[in-house]
Protein backbone atom coordinates (compact mmCIF):
# COMPACT_ATOMS: atom_id res chain seq x y z
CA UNK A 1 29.82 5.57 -54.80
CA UNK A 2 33.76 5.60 -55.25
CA UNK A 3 36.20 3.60 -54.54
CA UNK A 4 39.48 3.81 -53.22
CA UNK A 5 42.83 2.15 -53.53
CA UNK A 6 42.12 0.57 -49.74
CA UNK A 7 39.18 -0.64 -51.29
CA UNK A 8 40.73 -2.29 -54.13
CA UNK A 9 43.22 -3.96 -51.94
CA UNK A 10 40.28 -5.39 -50.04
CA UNK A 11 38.37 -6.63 -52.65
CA UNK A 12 41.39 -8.15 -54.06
CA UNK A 13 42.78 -9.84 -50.85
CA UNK A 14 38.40 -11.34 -50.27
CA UNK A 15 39.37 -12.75 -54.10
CA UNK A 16 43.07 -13.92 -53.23
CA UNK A 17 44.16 -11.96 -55.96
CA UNK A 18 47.93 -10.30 -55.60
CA UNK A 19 47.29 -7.24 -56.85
CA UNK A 20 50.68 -4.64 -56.66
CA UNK A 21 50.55 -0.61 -55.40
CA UNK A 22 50.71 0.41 -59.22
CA UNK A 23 47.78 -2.38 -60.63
CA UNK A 24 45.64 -0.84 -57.02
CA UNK A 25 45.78 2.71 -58.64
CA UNK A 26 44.66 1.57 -62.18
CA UNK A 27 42.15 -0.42 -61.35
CA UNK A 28 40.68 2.24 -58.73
CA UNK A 29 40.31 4.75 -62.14
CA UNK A 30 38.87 1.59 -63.57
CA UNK A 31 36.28 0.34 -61.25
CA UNK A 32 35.06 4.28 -60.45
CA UNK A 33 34.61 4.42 -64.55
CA UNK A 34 32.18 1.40 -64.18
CA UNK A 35 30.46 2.40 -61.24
CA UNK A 36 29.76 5.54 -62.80
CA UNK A 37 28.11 4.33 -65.96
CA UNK A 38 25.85 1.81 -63.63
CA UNK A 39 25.08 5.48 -62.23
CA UNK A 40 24.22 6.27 -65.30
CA UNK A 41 22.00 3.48 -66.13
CA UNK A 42 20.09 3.82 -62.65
CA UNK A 43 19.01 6.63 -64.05
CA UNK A 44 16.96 5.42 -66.85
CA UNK A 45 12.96 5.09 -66.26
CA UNK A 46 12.35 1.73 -66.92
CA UNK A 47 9.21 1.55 -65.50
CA UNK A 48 6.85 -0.47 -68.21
CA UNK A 49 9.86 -2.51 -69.83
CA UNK A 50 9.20 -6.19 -69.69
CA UNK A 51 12.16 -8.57 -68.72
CA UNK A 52 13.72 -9.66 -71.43
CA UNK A 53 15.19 -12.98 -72.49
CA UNK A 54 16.68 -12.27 -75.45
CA UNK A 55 17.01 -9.17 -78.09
CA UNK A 56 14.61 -10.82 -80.39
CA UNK A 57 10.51 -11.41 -79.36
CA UNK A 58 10.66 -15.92 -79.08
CA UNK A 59 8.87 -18.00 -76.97
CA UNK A 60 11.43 -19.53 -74.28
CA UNK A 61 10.88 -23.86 -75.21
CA UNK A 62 9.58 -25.11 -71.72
CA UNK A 63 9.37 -28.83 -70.79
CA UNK A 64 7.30 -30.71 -68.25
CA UNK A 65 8.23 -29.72 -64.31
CA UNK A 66 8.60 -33.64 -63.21
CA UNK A 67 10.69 -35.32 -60.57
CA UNK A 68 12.46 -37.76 -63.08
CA UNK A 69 15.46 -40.55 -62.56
CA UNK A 70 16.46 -38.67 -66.13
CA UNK A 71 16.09 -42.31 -67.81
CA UNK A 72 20.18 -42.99 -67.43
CA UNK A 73 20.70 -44.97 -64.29
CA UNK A 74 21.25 -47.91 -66.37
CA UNK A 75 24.73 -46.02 -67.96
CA UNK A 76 25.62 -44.51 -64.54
CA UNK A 77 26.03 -48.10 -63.12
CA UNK A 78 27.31 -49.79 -66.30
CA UNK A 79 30.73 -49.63 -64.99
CA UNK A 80 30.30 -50.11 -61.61
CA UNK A 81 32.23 -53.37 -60.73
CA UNK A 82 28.75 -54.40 -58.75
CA UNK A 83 25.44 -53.49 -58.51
CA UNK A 84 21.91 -54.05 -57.74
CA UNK A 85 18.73 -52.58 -58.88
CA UNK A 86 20.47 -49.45 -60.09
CA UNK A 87 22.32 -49.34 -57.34
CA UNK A 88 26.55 -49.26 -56.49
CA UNK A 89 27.18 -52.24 -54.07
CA UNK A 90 30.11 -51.18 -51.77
CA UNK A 91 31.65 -53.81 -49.40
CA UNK A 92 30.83 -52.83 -45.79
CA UNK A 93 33.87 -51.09 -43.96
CA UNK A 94 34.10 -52.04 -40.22
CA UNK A 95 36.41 -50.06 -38.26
């Protein structure tokens, strides 16, 4: 895959980046140099290789997969000016 400088200007207008004629042509050598090394890498037989985490072998610390309040509703409400049961108390807006 290549790109080119329309596709720069694209990519850069889909980001809202302002991105000048010259800074188009650099970054077209640019992003064509990092395409081709993912090329590159495609090319490697990975077939076997486990999914990795980290560099080092280490057991990844799990916790308990519970539906949990997360034990702070007290401190979310402690500044609310009123509340009840955990709970803000807004005055009622009629329109």
């Amino acid at each position: 895959m290549s790109v080119d400088v329309k596709t720069v200007k694209r990519v850069a207008r889909l980001a809202r980046i302002a991105v000048s004629e010259e800074d188009a042509e650099r970054m077209t050598g640019e992003l064509n140099a990092i395409l081709g090394f993912v090329e590159q890498l495609n090319e490697v037989d990975v077939s076997g290789v486990e999914p990795m985490t980290s560099v080092t072998p280490m057991e990844m610390k799990k916790r308990r997969d519970v539906v949990t309040d997360g034990n702070k509703a007290a401190d979310i409400v402690a500044n609310a000016p009123a509340t009840e049961e955990n709970f803000f108390l807004v005055p009622k807006v009629v329109e």
